[in-house]
N, C-alpha and C. Protein backbone atom coordinates (compact mmCIF):
# COMPACT_ATOMS: atom_id res chain seq x y z
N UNK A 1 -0.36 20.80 8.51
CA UNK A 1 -0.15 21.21 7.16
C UNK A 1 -1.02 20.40 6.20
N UNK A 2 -1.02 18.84 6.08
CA UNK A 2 -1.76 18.04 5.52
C UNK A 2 -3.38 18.49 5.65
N UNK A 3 -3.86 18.55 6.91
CA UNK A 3 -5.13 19.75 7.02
C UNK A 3 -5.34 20.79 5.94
N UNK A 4 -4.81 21.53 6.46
CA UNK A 4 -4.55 22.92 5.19
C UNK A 4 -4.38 22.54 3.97
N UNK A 5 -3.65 21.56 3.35
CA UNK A 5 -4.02 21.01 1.74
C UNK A 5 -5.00 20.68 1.59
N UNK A 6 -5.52 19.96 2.69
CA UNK A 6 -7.03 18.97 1.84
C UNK A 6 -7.91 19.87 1.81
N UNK A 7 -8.06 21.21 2.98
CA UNK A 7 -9.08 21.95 3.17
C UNK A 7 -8.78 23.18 1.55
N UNK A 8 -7.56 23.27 1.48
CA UNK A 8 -7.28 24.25 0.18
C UNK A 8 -7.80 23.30 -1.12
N UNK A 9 -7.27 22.21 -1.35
CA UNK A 9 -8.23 21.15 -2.42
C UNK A 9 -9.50 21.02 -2.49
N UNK A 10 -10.15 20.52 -1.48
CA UNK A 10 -11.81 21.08 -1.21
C UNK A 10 -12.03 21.98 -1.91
N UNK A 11 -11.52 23.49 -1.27
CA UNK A 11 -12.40 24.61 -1.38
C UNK A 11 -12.02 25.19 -3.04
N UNK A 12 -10.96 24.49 -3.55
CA UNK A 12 -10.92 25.13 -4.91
C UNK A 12 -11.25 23.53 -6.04
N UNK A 13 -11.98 22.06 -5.55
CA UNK A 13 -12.84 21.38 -6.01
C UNK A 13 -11.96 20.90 -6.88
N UNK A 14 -10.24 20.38 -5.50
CA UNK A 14 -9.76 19.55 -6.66
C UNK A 14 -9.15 18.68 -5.11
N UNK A 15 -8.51 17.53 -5.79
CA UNK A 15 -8.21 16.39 -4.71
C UNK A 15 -6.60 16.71 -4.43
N UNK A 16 -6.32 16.27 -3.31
CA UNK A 16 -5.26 16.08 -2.37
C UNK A 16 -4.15 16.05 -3.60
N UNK A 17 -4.51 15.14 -4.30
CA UNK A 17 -3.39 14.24 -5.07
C UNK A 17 -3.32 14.99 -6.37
N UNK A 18 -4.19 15.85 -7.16
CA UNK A 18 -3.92 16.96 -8.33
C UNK A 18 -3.11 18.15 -7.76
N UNK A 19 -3.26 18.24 -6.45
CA UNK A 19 -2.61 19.36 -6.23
C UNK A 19 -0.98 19.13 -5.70
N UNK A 20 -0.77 18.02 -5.50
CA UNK A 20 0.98 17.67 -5.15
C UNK A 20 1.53 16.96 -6.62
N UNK A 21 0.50 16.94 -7.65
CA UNK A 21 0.97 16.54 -8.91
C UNK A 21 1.42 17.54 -9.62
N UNK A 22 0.18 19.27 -9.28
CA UNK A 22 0.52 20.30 -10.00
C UNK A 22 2.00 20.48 -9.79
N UNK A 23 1.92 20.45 -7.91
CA UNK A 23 2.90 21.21 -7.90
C UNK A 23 4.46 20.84 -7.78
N UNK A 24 4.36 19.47 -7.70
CA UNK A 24 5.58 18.73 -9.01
C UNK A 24 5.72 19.29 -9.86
N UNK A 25 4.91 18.76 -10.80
CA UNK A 25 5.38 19.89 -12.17
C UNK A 25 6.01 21.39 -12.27
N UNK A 26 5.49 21.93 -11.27
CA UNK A 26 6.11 23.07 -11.45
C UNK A 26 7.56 23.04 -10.87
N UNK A 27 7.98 21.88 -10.43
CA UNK A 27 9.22 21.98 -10.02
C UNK A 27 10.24 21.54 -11.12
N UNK A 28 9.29 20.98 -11.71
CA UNK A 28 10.35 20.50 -13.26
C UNK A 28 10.11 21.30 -14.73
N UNK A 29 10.54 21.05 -15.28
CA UNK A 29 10.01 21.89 -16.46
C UNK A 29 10.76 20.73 -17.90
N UNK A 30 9.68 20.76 -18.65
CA UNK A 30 9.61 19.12 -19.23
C UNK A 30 10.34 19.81 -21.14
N UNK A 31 10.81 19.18 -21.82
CA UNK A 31 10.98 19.31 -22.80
C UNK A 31 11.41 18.07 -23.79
N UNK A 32 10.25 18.11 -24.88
CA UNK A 32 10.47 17.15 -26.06
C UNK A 32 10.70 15.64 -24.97
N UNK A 33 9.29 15.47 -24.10
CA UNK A 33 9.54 14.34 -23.27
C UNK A 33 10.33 13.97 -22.05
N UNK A 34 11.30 14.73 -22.19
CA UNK A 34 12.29 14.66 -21.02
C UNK A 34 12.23 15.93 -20.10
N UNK A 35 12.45 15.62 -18.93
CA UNK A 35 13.15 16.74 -18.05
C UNK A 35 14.45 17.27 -18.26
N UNK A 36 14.59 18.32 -18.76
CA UNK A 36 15.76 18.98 -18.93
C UNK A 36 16.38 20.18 -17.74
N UNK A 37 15.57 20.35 -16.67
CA UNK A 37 15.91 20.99 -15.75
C UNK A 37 14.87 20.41 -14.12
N UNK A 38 16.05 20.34 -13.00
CA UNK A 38 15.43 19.68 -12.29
C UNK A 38 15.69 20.56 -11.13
N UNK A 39 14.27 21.48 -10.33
CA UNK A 39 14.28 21.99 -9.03
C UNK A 39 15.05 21.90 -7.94
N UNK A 40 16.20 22.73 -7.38
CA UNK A 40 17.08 22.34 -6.43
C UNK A 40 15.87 21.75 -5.19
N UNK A 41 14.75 21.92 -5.05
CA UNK A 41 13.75 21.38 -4.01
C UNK A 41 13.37 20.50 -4.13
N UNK A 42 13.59 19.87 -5.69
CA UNK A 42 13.26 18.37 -6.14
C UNK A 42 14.31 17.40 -5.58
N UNK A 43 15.63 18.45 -5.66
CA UNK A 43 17.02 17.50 -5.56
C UNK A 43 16.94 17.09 -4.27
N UNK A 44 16.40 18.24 -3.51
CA UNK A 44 16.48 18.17 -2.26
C UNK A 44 16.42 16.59 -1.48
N UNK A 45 15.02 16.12 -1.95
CA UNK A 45 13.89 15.00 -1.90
C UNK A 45 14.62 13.54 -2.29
N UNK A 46 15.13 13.67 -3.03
CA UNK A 46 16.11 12.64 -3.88
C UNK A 46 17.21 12.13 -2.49
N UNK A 47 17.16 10.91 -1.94
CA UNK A 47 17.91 10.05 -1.03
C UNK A 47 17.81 10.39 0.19
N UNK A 48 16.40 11.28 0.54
CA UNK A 48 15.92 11.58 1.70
C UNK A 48 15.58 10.74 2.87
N UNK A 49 14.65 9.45 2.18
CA UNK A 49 14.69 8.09 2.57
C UNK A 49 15.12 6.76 2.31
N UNK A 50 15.90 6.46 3.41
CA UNK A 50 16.36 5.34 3.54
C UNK A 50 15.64 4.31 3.20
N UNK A 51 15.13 3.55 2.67
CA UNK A 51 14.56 2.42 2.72
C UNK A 51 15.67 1.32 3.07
N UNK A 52 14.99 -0.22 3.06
CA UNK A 52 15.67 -1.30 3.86
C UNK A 52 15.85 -2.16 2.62
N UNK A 53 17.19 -2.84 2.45
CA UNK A 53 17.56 -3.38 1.05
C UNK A 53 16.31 -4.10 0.79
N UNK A 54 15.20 -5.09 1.68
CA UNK A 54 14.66 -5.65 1.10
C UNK A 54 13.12 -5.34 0.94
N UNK A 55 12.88 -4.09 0.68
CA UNK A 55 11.89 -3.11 0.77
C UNK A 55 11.11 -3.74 -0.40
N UNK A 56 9.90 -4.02 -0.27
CA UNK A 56 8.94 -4.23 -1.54
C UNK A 56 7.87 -3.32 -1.92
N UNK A 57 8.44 -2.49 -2.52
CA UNK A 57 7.39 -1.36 -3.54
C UNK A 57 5.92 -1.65 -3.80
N UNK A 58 6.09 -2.54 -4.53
CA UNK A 58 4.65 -3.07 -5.29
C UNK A 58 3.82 -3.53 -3.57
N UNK A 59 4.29 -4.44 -3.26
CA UNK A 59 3.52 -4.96 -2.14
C UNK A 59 2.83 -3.59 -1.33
N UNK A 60 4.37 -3.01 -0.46
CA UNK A 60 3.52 -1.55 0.20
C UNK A 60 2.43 -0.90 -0.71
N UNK A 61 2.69 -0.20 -1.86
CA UNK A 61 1.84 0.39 -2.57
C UNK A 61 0.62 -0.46 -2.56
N UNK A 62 0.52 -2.11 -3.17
CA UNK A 62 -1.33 -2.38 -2.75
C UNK A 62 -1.16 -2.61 -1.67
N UNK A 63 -0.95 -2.53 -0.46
CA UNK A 63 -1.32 -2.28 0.88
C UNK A 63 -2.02 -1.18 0.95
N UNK A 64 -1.32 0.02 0.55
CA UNK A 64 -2.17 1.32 0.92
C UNK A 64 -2.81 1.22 0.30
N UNK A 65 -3.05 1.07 -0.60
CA UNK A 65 -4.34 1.39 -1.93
C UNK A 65 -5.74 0.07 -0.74
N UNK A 66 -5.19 -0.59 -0.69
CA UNK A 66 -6.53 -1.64 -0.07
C UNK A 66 -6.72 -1.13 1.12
N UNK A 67 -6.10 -0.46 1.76
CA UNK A 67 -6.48 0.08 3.10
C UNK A 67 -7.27 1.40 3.21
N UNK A 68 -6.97 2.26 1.90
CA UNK A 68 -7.71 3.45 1.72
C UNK A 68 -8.83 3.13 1.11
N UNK A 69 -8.77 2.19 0.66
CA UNK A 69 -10.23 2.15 -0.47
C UNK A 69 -11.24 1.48 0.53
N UNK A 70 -10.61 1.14 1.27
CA UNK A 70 -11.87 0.20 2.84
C UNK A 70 -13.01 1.02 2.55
């Protein structure tokens, strides 16, 4: 599936990451700043993963970022 996005991003000359941003958005629908209505497919997503109490966000995140940018 990840295949098939990047190859659909390519061919319409936009990146991986504009196109799971679009299509966020379309799961919410925004008003005067706030979300006022939230996608039962959004809800879905919400406590899907477990993380481990002593999970560090910031750290993982520049991990990947330094490992992709190699």
């Amino acid at each position: 599936m990840i295949r098939i996005a990047k190859s659909h991003a390519k061919q319409t000359g936009r990146s991986l990451s504009e196109l799971i941003e679009t299509y966020l958005e379309t799961l919410t629908e925004e008003h005067d700043g706030g979300i006022t209505h939230i996608s039962p497919k959004l809800k879905k997503l919400a406590g899907a993963i477990k993380l481990p109490a002593n999970f560090d966000e910031k750290k993982e995140l520049d991990a990947y970022f330094e490992n992709k940018h190699l």
